[in-house]
PDB file of N, CA and C in Angstrom:
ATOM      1  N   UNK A   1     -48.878 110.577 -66.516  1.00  0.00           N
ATOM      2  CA  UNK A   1     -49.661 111.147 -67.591  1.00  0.00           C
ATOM      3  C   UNK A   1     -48.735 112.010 -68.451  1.00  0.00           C
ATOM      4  N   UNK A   2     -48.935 111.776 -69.772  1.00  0.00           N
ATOM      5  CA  UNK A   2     -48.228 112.787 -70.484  1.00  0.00           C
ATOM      6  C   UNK A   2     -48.863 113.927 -71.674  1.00  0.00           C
ATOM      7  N   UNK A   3     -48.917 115.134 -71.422  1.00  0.00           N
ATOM      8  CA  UNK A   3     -49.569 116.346 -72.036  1.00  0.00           C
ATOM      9  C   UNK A   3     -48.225 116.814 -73.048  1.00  0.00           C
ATOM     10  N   UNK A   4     -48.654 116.802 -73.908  1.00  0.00           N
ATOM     11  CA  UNK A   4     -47.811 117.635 -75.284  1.00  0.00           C
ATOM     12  C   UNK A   4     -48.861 117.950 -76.555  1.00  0.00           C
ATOM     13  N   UNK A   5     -47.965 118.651 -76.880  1.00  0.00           N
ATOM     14  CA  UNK A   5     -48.585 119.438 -78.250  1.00  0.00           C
ATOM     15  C   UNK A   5     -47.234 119.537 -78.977  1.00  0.00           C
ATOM     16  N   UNK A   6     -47.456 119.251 -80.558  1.00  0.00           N
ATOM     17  CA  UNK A   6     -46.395 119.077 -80.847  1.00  0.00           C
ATOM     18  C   UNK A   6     -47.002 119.463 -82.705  1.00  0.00           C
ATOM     19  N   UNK A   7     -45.957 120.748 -83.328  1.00  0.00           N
ATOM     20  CA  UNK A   7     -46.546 121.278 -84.235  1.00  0.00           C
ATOM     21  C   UNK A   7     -45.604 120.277 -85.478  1.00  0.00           C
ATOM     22  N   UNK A   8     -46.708 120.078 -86.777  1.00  0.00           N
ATOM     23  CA  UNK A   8     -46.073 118.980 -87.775  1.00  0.00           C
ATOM     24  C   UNK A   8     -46.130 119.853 -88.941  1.00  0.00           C
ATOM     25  N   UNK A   9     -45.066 120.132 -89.744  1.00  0.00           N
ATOM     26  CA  UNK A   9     -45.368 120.895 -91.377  1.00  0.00           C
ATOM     27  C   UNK A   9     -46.216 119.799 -92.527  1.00  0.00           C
ATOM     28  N   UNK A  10     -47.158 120.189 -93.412  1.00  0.00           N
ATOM     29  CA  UNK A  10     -47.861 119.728 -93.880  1.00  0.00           C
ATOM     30  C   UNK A  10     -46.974 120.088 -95.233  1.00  0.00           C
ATOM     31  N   UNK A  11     -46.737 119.029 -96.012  1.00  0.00           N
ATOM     32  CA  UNK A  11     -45.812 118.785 -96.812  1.00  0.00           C
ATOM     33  C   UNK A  11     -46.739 120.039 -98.420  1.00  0.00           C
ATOM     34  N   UNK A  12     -45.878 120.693 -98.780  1.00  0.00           N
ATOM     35  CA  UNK A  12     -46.331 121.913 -99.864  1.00  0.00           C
ATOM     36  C   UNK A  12     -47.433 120.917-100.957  1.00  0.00           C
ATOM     37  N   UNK A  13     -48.534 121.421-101.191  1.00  0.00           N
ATOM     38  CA  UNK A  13     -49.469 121.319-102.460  1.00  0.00           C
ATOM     39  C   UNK A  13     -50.685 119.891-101.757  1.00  0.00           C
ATOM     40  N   UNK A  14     -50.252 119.556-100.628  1.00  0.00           N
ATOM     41  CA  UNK A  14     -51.193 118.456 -99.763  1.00  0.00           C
ATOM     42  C   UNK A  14     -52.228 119.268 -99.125  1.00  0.00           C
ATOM     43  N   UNK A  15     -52.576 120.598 -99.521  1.00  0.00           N
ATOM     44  CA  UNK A  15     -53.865 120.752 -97.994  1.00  0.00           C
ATOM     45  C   UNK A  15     -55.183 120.110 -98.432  1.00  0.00           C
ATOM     46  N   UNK A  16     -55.219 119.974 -99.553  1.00  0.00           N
ATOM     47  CA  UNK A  16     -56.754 119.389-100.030  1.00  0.00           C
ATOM     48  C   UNK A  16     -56.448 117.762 -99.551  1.00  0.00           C
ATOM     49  N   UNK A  17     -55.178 116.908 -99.522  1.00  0.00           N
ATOM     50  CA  UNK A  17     -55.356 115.697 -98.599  1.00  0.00           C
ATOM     51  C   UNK A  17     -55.703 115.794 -97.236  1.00  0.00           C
ATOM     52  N   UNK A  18     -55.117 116.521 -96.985  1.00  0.00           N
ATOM     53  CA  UNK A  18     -55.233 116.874 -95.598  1.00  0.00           C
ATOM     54  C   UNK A  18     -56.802 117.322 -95.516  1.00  0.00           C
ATOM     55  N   UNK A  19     -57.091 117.911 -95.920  1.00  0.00           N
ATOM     56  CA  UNK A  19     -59.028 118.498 -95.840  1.00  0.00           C
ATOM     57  C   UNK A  19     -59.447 116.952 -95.684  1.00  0.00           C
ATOM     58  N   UNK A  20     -59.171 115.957 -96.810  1.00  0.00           N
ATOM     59  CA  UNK A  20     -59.415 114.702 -96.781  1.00  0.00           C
ATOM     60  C   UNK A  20     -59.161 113.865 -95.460  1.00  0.00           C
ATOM     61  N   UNK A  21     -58.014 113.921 -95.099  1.00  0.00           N
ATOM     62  CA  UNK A  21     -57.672 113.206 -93.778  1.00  0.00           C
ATOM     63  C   UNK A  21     -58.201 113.144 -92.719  1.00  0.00           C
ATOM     64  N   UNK A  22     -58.796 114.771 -92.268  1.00  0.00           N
ATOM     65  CA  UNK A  22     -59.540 115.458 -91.464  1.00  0.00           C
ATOM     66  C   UNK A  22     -61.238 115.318 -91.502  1.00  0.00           C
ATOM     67  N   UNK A  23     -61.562 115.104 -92.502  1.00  0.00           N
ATOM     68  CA  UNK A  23     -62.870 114.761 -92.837  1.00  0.00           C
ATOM     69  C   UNK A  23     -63.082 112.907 -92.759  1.00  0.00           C
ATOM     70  N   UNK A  24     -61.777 112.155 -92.934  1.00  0.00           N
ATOM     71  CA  UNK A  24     -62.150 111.069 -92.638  1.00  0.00           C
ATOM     72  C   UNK A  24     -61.779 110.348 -90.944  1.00  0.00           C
ATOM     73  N   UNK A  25     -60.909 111.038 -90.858  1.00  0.00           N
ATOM     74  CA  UNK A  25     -61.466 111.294 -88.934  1.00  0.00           C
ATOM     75  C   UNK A  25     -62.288 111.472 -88.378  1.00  0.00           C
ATOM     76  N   UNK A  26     -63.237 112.546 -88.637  1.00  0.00           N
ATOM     77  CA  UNK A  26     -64.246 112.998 -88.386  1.00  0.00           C
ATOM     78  C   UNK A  26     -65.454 111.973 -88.878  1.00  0.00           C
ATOM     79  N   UNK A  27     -65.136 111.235 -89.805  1.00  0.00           N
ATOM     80  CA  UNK A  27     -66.595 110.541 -90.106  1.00  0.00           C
ATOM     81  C   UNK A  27     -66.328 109.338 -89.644  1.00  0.00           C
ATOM     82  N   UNK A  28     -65.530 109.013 -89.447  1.00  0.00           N
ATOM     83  CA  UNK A  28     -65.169 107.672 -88.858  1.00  0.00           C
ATOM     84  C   UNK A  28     -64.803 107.658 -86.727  1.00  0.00           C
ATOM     85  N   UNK A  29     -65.588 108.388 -86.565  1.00  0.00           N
ATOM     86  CA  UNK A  29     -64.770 108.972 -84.940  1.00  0.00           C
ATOM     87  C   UNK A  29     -65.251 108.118 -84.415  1.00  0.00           C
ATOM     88  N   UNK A  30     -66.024 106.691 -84.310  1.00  0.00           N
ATOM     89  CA  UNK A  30     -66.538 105.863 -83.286  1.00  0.00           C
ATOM     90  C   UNK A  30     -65.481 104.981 -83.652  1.00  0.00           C
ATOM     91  N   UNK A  31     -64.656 104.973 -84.870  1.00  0.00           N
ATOM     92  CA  UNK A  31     -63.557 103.520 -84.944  1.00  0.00           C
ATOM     93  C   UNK A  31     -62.331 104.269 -84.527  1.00  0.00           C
ATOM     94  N   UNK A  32     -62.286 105.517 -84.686  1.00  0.00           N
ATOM     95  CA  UNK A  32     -61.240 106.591 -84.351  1.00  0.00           C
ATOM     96  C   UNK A  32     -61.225 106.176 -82.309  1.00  0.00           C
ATOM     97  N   UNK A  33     -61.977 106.119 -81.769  1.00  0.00           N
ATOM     98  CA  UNK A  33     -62.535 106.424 -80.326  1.00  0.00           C
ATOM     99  C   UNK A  33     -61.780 104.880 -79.796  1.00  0.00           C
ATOM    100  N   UNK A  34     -62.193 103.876 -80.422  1.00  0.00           N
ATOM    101  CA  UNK A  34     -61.828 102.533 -79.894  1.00  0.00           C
ATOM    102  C   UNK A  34     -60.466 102.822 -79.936  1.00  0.00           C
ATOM    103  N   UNK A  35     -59.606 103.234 -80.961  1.00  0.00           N
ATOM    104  CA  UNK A  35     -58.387 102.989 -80.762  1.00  0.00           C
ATOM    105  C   UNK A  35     -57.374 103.851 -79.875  1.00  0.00           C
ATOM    106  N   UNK A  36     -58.349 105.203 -79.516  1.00  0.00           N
ATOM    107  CA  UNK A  36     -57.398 106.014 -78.796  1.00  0.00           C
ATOM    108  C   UNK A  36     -57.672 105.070 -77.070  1.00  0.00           C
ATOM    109  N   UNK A  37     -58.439 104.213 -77.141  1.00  0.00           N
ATOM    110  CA  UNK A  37     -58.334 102.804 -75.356  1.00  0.00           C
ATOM    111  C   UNK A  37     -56.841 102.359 -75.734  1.00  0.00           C
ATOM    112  N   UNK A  38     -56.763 101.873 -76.945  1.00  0.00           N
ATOM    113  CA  UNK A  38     -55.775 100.772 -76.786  1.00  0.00           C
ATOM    114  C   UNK A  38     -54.307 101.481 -76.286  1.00  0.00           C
ATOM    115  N   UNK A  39     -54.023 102.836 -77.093  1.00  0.00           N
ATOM    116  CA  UNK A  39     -53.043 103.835 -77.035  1.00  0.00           C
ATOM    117  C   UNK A  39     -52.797 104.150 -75.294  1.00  0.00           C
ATOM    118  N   UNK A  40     -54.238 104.190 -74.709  1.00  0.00           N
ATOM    119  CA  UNK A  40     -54.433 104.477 -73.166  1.00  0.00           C
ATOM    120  C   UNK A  40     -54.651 106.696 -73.585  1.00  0.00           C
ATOM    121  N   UNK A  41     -55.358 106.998 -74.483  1.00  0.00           N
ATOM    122  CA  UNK A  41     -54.834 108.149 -74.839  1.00  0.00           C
ATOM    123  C   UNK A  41     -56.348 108.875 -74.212  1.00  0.00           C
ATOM    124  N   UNK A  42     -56.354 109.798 -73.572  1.00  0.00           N
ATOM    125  CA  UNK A  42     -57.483 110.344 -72.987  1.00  0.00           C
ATOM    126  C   UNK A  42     -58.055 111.795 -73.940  1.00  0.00           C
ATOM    127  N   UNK A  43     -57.206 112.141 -74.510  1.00  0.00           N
ATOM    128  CA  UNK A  43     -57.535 113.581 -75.036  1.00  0.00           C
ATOM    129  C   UNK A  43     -56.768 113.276 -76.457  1.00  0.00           C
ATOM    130  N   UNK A  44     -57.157 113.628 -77.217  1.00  0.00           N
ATOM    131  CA  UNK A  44     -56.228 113.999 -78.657  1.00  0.00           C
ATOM    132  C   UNK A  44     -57.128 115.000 -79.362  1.00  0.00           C
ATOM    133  N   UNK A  45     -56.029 116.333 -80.182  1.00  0.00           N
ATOM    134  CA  UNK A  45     -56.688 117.233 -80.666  1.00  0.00           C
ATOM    135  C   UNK A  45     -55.850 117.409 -81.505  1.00  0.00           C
ATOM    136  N   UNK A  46     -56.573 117.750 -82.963  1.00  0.00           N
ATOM    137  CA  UNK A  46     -55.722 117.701 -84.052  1.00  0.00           C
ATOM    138  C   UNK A  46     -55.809 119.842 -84.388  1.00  0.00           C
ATOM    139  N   UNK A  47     -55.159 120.759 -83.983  1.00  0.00           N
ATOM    140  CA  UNK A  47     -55.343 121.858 -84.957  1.00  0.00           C
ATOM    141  C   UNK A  47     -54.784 122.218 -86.413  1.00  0.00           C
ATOM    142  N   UNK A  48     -55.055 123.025 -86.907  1.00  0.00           N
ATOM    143  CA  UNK A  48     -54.991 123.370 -88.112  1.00  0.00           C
ATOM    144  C   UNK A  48     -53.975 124.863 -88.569  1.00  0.00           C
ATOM    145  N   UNK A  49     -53.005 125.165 -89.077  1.00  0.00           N
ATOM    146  CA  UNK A  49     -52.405 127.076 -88.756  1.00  0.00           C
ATOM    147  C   UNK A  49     -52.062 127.188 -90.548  1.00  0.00           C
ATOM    148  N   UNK A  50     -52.327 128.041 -91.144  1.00  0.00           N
ATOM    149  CA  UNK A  50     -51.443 128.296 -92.273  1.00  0.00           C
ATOM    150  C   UNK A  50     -50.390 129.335 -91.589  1.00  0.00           C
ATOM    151  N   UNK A  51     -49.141 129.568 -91.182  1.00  0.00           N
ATOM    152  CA  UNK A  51     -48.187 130.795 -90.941  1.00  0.00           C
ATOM    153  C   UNK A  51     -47.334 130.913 -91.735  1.00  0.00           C
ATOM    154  N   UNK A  52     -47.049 132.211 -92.678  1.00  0.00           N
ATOM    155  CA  UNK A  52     -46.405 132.985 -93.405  1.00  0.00           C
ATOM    156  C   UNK A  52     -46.264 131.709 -94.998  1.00  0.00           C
ATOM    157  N   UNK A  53     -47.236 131.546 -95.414  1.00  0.00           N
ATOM    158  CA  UNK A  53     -47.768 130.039 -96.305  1.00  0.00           C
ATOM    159  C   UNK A  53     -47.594 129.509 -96.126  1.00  0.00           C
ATOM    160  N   UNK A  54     -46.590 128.755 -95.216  1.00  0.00           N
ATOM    161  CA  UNK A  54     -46.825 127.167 -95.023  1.00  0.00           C
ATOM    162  C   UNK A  54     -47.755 126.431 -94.125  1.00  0.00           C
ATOM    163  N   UNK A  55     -48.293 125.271 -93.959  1.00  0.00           N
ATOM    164  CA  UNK A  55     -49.294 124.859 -93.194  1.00  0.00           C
ATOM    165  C   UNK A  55     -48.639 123.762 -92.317  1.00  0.00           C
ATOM    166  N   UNK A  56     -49.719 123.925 -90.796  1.00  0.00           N
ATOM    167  CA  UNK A  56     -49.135 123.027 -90.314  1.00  0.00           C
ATOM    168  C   UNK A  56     -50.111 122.833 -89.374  1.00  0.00           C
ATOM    169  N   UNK A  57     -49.707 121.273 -89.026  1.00  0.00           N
ATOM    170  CA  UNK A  57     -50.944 120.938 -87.983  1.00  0.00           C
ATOM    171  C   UNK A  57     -50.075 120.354 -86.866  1.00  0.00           C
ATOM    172  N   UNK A  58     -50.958 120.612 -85.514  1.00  0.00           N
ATOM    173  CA  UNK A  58     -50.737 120.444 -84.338  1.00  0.00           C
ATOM    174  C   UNK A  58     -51.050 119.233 -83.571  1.00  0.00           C
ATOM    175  N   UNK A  59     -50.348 118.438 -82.961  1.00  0.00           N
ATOM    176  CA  UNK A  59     -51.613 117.261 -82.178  1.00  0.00           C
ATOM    177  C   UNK A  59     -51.208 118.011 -80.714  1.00  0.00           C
ATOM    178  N   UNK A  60     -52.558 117.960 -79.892  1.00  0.00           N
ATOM    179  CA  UNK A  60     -52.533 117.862 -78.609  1.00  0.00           C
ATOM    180  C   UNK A  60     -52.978 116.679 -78.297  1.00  0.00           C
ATOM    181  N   UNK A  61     -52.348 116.089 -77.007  1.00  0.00           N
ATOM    182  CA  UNK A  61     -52.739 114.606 -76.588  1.00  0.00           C
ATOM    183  C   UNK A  61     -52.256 115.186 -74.739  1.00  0.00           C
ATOM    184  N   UNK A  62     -53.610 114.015 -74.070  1.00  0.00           N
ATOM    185  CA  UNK A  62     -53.257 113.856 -72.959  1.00  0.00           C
ATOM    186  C   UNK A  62     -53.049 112.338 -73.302  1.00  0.00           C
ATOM    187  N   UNK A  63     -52.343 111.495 -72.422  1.00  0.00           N
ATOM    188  CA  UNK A  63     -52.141 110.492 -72.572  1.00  0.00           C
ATOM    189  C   UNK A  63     -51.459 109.373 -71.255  1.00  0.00           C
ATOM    190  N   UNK A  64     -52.295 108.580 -70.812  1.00  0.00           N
ATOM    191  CA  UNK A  64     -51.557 107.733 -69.634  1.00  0.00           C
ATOM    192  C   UNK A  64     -50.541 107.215 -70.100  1.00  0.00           C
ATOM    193  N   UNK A  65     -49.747 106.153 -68.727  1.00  0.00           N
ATOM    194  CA  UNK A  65     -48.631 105.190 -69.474  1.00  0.00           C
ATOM    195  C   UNK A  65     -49.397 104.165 -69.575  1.00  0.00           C
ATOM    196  N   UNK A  66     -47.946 103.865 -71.034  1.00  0.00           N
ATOM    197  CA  UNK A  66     -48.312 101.835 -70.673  1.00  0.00           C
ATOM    198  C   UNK A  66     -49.083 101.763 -72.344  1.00  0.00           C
ATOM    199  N   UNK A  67     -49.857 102.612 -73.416  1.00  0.00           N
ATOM    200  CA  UNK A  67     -50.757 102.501 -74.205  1.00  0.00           C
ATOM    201  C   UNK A  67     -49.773 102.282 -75.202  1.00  0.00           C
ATOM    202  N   UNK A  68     -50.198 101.590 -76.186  1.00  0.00           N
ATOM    203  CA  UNK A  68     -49.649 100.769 -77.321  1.00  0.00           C
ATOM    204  C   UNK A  68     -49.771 102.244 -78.380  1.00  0.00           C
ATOM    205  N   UNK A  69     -48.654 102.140 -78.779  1.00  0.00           N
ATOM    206  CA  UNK A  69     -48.224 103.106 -80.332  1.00  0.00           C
ATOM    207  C   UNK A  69     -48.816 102.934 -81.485  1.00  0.00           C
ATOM    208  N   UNK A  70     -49.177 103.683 -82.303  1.00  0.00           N
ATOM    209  CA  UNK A  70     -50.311 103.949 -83.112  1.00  0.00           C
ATOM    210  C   UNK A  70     -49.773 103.583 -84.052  1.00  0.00           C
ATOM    211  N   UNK A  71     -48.072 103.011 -83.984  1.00  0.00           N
ATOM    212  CA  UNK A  71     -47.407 102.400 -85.179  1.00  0.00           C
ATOM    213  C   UNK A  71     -47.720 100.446 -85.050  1.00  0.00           C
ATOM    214  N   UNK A  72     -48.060 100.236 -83.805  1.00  0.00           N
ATOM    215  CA  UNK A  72     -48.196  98.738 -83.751  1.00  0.00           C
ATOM    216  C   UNK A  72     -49.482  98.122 -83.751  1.00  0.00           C
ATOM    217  N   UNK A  73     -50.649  99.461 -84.113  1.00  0.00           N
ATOM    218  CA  UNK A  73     -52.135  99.010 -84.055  1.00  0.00           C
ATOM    219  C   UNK A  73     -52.207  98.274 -85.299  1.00  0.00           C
ATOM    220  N   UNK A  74     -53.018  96.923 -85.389  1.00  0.00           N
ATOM    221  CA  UNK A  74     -53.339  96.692 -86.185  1.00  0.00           C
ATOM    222  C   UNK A  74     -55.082  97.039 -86.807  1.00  0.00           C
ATOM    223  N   UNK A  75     -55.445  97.854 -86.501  1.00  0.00           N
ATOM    224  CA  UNK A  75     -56.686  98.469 -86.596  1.00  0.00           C
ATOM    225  C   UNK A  75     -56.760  99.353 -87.989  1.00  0.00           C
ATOM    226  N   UNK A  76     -57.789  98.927 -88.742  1.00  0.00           N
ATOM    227  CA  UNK A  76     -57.392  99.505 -90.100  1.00  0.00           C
ATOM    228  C   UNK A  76     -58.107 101.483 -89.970  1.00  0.00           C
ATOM    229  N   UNK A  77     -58.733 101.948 -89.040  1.00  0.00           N
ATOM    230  CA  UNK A  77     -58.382 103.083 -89.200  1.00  0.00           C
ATOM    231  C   UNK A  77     -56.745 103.692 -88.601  1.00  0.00           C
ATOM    232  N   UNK A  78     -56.446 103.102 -87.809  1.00  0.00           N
ATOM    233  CA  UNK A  78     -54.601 103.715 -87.595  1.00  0.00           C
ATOM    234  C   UNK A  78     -54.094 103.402 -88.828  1.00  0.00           C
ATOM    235  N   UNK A  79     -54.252 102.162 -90.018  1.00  0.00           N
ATOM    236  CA  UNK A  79     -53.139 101.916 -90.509  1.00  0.00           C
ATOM    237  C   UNK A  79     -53.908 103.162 -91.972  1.00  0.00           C
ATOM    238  N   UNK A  80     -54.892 103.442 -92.465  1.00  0.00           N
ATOM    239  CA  UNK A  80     -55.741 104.480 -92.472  1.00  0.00           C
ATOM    240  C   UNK A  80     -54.934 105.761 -92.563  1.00  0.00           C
ATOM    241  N   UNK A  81     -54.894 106.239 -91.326  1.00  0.00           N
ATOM    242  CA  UNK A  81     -54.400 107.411 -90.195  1.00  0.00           C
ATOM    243  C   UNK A  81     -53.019 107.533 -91.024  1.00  0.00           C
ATOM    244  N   UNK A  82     -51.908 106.638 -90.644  1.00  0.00           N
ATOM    245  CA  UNK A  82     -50.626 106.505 -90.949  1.00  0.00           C
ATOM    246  C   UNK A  82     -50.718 106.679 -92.430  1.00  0.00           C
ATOM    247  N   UNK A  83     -51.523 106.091 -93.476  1.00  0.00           N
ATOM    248  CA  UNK A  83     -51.080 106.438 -95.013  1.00  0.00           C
ATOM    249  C   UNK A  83     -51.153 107.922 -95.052  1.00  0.00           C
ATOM    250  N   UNK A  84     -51.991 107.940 -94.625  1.00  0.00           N
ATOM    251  CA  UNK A  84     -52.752 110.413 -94.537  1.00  0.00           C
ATOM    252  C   UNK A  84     -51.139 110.574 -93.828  1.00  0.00           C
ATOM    253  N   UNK A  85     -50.610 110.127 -92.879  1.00  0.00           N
ATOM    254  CA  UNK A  85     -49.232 110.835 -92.261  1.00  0.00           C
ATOM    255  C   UNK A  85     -48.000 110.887 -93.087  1.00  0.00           C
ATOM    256  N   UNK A  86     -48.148 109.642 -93.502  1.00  0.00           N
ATOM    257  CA  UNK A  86     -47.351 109.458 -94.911  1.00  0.00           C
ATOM    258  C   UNK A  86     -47.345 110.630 -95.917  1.00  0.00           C
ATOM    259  N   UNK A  87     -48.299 110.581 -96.234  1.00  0.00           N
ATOM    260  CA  UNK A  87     -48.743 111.570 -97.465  1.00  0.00           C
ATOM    261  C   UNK A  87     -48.309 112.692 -97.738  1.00  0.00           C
ATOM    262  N   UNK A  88     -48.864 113.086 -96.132  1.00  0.00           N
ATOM    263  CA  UNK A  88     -48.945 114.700 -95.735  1.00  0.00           C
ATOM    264  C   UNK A  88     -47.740 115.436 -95.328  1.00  0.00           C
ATOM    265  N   UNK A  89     -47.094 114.724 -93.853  1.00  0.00           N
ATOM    266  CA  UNK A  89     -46.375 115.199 -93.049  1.00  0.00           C
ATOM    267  C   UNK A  89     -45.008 115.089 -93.989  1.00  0.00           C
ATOM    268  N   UNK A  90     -44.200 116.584 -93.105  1.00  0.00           N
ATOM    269  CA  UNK A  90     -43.125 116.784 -94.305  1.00  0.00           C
ATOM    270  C   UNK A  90     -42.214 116.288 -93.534  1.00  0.00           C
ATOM    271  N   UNK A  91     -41.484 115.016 -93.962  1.00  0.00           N
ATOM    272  CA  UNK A  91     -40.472 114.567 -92.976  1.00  0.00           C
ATOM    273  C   UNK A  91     -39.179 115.097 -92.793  1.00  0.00           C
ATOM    274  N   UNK A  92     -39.332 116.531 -93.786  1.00  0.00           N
ATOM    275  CA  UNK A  92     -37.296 117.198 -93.520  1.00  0.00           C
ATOM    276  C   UNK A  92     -37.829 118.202 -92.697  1.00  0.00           C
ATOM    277  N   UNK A  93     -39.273 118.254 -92.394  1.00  0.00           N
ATOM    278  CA  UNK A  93     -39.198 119.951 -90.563  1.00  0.00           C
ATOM    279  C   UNK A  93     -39.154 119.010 -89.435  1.00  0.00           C
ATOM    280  N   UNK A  94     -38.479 119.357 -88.584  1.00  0.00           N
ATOM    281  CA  UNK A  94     -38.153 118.642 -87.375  1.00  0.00           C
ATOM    282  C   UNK A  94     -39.162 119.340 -86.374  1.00  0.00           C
ATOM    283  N   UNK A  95     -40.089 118.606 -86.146  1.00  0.00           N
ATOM    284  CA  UNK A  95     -41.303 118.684 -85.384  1.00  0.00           C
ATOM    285  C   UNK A  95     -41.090 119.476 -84.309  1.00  0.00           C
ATOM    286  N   UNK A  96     -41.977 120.429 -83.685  1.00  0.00           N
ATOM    287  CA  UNK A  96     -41.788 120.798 -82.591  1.00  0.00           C
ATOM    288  C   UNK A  96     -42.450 121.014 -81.467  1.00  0.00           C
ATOM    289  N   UNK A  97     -42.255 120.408 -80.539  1.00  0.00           N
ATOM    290  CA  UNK A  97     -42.416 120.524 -79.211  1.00  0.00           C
ATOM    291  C   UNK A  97     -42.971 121.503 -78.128  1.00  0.00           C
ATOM    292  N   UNK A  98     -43.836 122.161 -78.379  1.00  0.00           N
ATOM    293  CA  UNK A  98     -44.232 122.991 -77.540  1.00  0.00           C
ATOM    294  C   UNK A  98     -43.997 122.976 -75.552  1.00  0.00           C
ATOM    295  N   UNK A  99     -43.602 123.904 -75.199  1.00  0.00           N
ATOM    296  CA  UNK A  99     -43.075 123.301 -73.608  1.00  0.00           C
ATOM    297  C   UNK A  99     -45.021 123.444 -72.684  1.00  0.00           C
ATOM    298  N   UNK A 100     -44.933 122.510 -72.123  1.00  0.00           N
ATOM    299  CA  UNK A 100     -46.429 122.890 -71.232  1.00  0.00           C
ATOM    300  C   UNK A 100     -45.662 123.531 -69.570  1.00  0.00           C
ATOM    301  N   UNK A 101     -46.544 124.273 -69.854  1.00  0.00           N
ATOM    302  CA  UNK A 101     -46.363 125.395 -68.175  1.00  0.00           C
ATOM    303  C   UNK A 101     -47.236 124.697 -67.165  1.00  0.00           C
ATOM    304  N   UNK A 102     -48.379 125.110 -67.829  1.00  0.00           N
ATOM    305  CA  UNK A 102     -49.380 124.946 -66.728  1.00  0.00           C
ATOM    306  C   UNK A 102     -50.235 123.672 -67.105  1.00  0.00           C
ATOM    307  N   UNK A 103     -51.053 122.935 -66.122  1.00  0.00           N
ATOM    308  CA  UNK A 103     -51.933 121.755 -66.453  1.00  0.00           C
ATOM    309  C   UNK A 103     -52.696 121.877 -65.355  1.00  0.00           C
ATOM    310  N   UNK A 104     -53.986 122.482 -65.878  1.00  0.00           N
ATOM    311  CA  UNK A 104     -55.659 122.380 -65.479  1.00  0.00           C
ATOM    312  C   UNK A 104     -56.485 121.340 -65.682  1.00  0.00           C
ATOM    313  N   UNK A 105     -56.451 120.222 -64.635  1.00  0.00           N
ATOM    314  CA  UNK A 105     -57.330 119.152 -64.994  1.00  0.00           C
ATOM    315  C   UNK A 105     -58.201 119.052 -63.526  1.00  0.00           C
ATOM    316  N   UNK A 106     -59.223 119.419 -63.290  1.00  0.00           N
ATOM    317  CA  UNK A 106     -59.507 119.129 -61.970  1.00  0.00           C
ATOM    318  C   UNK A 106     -59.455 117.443 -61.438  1.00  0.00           C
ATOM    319  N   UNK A 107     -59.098 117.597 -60.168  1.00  0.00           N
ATOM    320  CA  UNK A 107     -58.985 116.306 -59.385  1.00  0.00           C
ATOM    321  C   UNK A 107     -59.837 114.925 -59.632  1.00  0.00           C
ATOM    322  N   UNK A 108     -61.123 115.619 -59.419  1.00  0.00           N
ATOM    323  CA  UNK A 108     -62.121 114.011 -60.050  1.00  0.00           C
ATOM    324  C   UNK A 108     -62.083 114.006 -61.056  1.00  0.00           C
ATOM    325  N   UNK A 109     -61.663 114.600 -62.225  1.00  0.00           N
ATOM    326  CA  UNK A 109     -61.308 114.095 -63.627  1.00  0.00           C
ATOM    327  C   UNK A 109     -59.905 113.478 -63.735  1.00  0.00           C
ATOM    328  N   UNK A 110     -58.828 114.511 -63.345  1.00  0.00           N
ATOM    329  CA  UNK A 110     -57.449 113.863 -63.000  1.00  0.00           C
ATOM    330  C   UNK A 110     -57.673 111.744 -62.543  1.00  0.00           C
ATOM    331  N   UNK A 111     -58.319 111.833 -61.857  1.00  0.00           N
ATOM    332  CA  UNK A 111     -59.021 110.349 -60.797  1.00  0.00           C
ATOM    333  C   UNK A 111     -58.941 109.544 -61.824  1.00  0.00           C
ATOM    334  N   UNK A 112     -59.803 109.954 -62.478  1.00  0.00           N
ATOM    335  CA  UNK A 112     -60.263 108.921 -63.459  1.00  0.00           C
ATOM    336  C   UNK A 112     -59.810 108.732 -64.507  1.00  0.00           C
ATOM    337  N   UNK A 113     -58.675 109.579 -65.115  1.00  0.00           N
ATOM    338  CA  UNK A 113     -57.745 109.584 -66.161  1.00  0.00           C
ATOM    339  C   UNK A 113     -57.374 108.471 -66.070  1.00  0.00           C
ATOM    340  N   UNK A 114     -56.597 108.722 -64.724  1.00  0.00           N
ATOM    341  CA  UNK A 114     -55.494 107.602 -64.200  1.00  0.00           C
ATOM    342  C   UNK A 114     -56.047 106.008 -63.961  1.00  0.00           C
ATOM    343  N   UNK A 115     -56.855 105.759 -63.843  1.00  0.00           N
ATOM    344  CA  UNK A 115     -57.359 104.284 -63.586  1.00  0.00           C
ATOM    345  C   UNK A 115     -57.169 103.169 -64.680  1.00  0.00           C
TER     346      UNK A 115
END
């Protein structure tokens, strides 16, 4: 299983796409839902930070092995997803990695992650 969080800069004068991006996630979350099976992805969480003006968003993901990359879905909300990443994400901040300490999943949920 793999747990990360990993913070992305939201490229300067995009937050109103981004409001957009976020709102079409949200309205679309039953075609959003099918594709996080194919990924094998159990948890994904998108946050939101403005710090010292710049903005930036976070993904948290739990995630099994083995799930297909959200770059090889042919599912038109990923390919969707990816234009908003395009758009938004500022590709000269080098993403970062948050370290995980601790991982609270109780056992019969842990169980069933894994299957």
């Amino acid at each position: 299983m793999n747990i990360e969080m990993t913070r992305f800069k939201v490229k300067e004068g995009k937050t109103e796409v981004v409001d957009e991006w976020l709102k079409f996630l949200n309205e679309n979350m039953n075609d959003v839902l099918v594709t996080l099976e194919g990924e094998r992805m159990y948890i994904e969480t998108i946050f939101r930070e403005t710090l010292n003006g710049d903005e930036y968003l976070y993904w948290y993901s739990v995630q099994g092995e083995g799930g297909q990359d959200v770059d090889e879905s042919e599912h038109w909300i990923d390919k969707k997803h990816l234009q908003y990443w395009d758009e938004c994400i500022d590709t000269n901040f080098k993403p970062v990695d948050l370290t995980t300490e601790v991982v609270m999943i109780p056992e019969k949920i842990r169980s069933v992650m894994t299957v």
